[in-house]
Protein backbone atom coordinates (compact mmCIF):
# COMPACT_ATOMS: atom_id res chain seq x y z
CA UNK A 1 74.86 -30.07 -6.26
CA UNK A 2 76.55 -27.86 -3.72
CA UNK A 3 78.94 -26.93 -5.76
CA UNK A 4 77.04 -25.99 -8.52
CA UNK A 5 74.65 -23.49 -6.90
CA UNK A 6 77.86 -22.12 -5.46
CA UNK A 7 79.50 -21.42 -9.21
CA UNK A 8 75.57 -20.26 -10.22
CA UNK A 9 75.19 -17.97 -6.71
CA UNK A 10 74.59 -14.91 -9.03
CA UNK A 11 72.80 -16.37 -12.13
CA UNK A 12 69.27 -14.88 -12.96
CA UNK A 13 66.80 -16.90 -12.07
CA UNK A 14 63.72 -16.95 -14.14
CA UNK A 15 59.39 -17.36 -13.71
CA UNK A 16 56.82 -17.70 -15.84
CA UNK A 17 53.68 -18.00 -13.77
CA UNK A 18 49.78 -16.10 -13.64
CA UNK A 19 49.41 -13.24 -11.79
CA UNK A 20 45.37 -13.49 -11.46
CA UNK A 21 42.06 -11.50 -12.20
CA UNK A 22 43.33 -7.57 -11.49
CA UNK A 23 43.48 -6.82 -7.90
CA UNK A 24 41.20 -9.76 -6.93
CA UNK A 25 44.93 -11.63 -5.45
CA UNK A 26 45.10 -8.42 -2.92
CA UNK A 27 41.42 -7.69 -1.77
CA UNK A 28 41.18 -12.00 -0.83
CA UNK A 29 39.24 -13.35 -3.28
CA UNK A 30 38.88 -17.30 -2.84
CA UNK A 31 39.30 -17.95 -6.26
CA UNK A 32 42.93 -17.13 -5.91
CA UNK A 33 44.17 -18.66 -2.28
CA UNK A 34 46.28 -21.23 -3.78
CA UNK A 35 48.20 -18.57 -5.94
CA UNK A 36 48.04 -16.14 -3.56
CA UNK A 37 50.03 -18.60 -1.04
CA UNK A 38 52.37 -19.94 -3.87
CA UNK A 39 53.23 -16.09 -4.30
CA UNK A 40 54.02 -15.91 -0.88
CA UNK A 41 56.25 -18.75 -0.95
CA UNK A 42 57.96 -18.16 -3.83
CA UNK A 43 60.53 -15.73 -2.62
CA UNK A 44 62.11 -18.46 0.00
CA UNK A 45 62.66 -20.89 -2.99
CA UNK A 46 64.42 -17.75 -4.75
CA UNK A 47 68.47 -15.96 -4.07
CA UNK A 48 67.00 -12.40 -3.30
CA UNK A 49 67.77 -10.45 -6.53
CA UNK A 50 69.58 -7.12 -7.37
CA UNK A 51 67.13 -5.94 -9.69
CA UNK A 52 63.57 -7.89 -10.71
CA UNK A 53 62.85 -7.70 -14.91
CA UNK A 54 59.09 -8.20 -15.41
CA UNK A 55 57.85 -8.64 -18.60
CA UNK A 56 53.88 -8.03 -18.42
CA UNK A 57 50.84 -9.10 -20.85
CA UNK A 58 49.27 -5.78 -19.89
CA UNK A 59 51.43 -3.72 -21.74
CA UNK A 60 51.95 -3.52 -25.67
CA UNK A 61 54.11 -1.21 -27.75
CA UNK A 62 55.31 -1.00 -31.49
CA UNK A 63 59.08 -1.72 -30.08
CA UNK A 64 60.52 -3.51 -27.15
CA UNK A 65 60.01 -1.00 -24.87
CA UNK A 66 61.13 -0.73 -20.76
CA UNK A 67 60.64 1.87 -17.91
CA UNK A 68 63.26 4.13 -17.41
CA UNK A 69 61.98 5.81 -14.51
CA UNK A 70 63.93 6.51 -10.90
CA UNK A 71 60.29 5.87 -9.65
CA UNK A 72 57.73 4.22 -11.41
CA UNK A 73 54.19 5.58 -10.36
CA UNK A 74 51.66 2.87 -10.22
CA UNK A 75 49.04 2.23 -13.10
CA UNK A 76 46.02 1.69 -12.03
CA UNK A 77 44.73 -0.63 -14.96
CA UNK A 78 41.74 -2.20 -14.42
CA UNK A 79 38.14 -1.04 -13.46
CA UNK A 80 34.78 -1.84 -11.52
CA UNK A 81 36.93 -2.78 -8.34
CA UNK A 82 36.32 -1.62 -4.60
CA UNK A 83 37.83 1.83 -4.15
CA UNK A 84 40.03 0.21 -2.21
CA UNK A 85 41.82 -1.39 -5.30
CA UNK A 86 43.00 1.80 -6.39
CA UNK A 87 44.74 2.66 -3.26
CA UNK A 88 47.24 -0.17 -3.53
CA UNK A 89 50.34 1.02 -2.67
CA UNK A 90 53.75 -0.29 -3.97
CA UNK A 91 56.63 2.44 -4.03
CA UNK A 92 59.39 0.06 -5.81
CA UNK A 93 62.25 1.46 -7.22
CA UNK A 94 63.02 1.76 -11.09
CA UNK A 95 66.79 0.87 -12.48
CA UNK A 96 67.43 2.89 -15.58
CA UNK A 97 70.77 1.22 -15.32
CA UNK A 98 69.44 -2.21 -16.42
CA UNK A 99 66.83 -0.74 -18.83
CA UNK A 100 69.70 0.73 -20.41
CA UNK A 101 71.24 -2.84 -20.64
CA UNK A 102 68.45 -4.43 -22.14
CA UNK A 103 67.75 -1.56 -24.51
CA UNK A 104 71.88 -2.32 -26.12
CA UNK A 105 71.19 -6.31 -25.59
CA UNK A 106 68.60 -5.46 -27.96
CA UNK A 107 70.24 -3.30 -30.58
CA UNK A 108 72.75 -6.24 -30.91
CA UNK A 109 70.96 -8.39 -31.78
CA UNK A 110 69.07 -5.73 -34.46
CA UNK A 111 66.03 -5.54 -32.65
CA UNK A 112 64.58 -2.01 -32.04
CA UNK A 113 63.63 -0.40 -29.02
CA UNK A 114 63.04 2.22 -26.94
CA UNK A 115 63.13 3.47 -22.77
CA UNK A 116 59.79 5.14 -21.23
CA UNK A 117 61.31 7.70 -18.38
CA UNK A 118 57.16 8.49 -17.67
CA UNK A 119 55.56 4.90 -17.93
CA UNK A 120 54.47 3.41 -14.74
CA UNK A 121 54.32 0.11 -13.23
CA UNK A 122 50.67 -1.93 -14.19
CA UNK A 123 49.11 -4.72 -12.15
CA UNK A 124 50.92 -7.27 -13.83
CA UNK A 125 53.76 -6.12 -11.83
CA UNK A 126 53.36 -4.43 -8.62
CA UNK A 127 49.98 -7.45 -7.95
CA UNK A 128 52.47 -10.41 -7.99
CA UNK A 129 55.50 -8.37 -6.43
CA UNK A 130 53.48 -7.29 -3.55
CA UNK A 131 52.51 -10.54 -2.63
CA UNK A 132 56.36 -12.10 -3.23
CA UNK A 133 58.51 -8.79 -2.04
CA UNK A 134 55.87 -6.32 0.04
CA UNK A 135 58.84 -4.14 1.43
CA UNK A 136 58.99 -3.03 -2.32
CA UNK A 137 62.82 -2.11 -2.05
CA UNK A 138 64.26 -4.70 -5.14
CA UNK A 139 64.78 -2.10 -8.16
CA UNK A 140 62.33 -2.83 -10.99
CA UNK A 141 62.33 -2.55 -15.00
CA UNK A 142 58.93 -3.73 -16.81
CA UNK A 143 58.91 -4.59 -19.98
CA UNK A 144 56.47 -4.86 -22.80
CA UNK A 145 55.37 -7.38 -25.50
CA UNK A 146 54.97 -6.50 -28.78
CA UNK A 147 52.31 -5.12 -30.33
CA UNK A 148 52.58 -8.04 -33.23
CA UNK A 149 51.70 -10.60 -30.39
CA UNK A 150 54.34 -12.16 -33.05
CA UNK A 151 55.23 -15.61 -31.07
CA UNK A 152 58.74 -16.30 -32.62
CA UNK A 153 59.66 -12.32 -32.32
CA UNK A 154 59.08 -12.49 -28.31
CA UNK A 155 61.36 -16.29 -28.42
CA UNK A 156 63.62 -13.76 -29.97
CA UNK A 157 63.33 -11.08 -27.40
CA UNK A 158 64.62 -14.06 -24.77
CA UNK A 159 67.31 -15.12 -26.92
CA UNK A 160 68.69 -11.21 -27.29
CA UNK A 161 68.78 -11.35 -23.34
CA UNK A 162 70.46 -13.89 -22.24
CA UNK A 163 73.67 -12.28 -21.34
CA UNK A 164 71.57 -11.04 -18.39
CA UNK A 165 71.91 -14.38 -16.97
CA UNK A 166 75.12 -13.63 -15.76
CA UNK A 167 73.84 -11.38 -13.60
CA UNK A 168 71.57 -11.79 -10.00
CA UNK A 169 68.47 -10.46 -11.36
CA UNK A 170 65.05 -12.44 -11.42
CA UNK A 171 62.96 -12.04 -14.76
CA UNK A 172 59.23 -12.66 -14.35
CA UNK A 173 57.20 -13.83 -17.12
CA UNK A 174 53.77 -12.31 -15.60
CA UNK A 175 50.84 -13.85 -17.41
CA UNK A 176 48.19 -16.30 -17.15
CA UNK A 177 48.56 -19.97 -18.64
CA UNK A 178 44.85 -20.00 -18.69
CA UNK A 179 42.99 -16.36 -20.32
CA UNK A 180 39.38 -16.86 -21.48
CA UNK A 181 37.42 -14.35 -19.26
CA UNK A 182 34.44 -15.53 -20.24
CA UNK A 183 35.17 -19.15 -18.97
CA UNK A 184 36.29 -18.13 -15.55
CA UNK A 185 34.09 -19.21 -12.59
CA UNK A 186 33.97 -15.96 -11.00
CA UNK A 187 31.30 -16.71 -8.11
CA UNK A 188 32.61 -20.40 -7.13
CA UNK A 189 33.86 -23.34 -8.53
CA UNK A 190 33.97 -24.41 -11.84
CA UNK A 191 33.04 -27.09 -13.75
CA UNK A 192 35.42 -30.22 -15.45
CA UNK A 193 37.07 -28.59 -18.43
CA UNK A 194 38.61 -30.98 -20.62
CA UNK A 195 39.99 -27.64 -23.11
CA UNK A 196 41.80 -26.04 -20.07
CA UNK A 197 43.37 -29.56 -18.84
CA UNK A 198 44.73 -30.50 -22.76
CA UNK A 199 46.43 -27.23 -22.95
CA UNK A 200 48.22 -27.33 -19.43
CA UNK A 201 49.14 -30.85 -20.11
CA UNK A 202 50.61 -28.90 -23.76
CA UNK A 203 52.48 -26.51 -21.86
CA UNK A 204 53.86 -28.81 -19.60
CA UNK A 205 55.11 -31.39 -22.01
CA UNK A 206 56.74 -28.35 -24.20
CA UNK A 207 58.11 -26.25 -21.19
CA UNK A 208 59.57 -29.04 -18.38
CA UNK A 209 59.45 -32.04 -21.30
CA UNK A 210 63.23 -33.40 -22.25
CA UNK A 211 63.25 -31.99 -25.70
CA UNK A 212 65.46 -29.84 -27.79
CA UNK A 213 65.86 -26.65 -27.49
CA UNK A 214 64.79 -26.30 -31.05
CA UNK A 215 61.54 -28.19 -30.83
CA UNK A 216 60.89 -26.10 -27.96
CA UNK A 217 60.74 -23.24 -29.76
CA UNK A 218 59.26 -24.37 -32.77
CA UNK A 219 56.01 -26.06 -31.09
CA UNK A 220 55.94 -22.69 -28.74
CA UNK A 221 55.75 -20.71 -32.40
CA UNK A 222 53.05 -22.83 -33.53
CA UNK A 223 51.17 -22.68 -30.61
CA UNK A 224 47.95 -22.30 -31.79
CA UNK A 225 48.20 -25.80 -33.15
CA UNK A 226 48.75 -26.66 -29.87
CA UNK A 227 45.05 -28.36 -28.23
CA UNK A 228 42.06 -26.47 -27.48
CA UNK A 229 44.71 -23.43 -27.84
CA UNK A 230 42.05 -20.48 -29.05
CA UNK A 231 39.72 -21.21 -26.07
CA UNK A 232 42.24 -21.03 -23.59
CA UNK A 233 44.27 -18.17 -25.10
CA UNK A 234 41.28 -16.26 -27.74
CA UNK A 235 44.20 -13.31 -27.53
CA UNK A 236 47.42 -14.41 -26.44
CA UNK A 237 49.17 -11.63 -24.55
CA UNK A 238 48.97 -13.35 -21.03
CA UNK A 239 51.02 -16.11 -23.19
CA UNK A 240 53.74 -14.21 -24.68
CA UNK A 241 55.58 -13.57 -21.52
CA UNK A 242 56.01 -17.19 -21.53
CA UNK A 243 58.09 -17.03 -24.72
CA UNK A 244 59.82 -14.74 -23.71
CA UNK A 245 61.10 -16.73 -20.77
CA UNK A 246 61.52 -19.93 -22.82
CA UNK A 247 63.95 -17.83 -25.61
CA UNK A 248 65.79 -16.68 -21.98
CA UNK A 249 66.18 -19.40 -20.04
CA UNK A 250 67.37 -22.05 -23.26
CA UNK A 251 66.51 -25.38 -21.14
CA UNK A 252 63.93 -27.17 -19.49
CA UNK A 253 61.73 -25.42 -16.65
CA UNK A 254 60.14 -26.83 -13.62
CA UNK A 255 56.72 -27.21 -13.06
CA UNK A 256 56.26 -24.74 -10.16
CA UNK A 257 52.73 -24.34 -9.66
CA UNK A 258 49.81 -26.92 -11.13
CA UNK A 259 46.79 -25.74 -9.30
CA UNK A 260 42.86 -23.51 -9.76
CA UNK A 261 42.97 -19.87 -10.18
CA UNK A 262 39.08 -18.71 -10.92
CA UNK A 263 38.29 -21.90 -11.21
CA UNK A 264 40.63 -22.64 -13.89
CA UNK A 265 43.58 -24.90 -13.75
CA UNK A 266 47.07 -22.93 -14.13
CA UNK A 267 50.88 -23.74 -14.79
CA UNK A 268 54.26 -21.50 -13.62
CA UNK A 269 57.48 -22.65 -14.50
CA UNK A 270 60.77 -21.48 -13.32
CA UNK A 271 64.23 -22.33 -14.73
């Protein structure tokens, strides 16, 4: 085992995992203590990175599109939240160098995109990375989804990357395993919800289970046949970074988090 993590000292490491309601993670809502605390922890379980890829289900373009920018400004994307959610502060670097990467990973594999210079960081980012790395000095590309929400195109995306897994850089899947807003519990604790549990126990078995690679991706295409998969997901962006991660990584994950955000009960993986 020593060994091994010796020869793999500068592999990427990868996570999949739910980054919350908006701010609510920062300004100590209840509803999120046990993610808020697995954020926190997640960083000593982790090699410190060169450079942190985040792929985010709060941003959607026509192509595969990253920031360019020397310094990211912050996007303030939610609403209705103390003023004190809006002066969140998180001054991380960009690295232009490794959007340029991905951007010719990309055209390799004949699938188009583009860099943003202007486009800032949203809270799907700088939420979770404030919690895991506050001293905001790792250099930071975020990525988008696709505008298709096209499951087997953002496998795809992952498979186009994985030369980056040579590399000591940690790609976050930053989603939400669990994305009905309606079915949160907001004000307290939910209750049983047989729907939520069938499609955790889904994600589980097709994410960590021994399968092949190839079934992997297939059932993770089909998704929506997978149980009670429309109530937890009725639009699937917080999903897609999942795939995304799954195409990368081309193994098994570890269950890394199996717990109640909002009342809801949540995966992560990391591989």
């Amino acid at each position: 085992m020593v060994e091994m993590e010796e020869k793999n000292n500068n592999a990427a490491q990868i996570v999949y995992f739910s980054h919350g309601g908006g701010p609510l993670p920062i300004l100590g809502d209840p509803g999120h203590r046990s993610m808020v605390r697995f954020m926190e922890e997640l960083p000593g379980k982790l090699r410190r990175p060169e450079a942190i890829l985040v792929v985010s289900a709060h941003w959607e373009a026509r192509e595969a599109t990253m920031t360019g920018g020397e310094t990211p400004p912050l996007i303030y994307d939610y609403y209705g939240f103390p003023e004190k959610a809006y002066e969140i502060r998180y001054p991380a670097p960009g690295r232009p160098e490794l959007a340029e990467l991905i951007a010719g990973l990309l055209q390799k594999s004949g699938i188009p995109s583009r860099i943003d210079k202007n486009r800032g960081f949203d809270h799907g980012m700088f939420i979770p990375l404030k919690l895991m790395y506050p001293d905001a000095l790792i250099p930071t590309v975020q990525m988008s989804l696709l505008h298709s929400l096209d499951p087997a195109a953002h496998l795809s995306l992952g498979k186009a990357m994985r030369p980056l897994m040579e590399q000591n850089i940690l790609v976050i899947g930053s989603g939400f395993s669990f994305h009905n807003l309606g079915a949160f519990s907001w004000h307290g604790k939910a209750a049983p919800d047989p729907g939520n549990e069938a499609f955790q126990n889904w994600l589980i078995e097709c994410c960590a289970g021994d399968i092949p690679e190839s079934e992997r991706e297939r059932r993770l295409a089909a998704w929506q046949e997978a149980p009670s998969a429309r109530y937890c997901h009725p639009r699937e962006e917080h999903l897609l970074p999942l795939h995304v991660c799954v195409g990368l990584a081309n193994k098994p994950a570890r269950v890394v988090f199996d717990d109640s955000i909002l009342g809801k009960r949540a995966v992560a993986f990391q591989w």
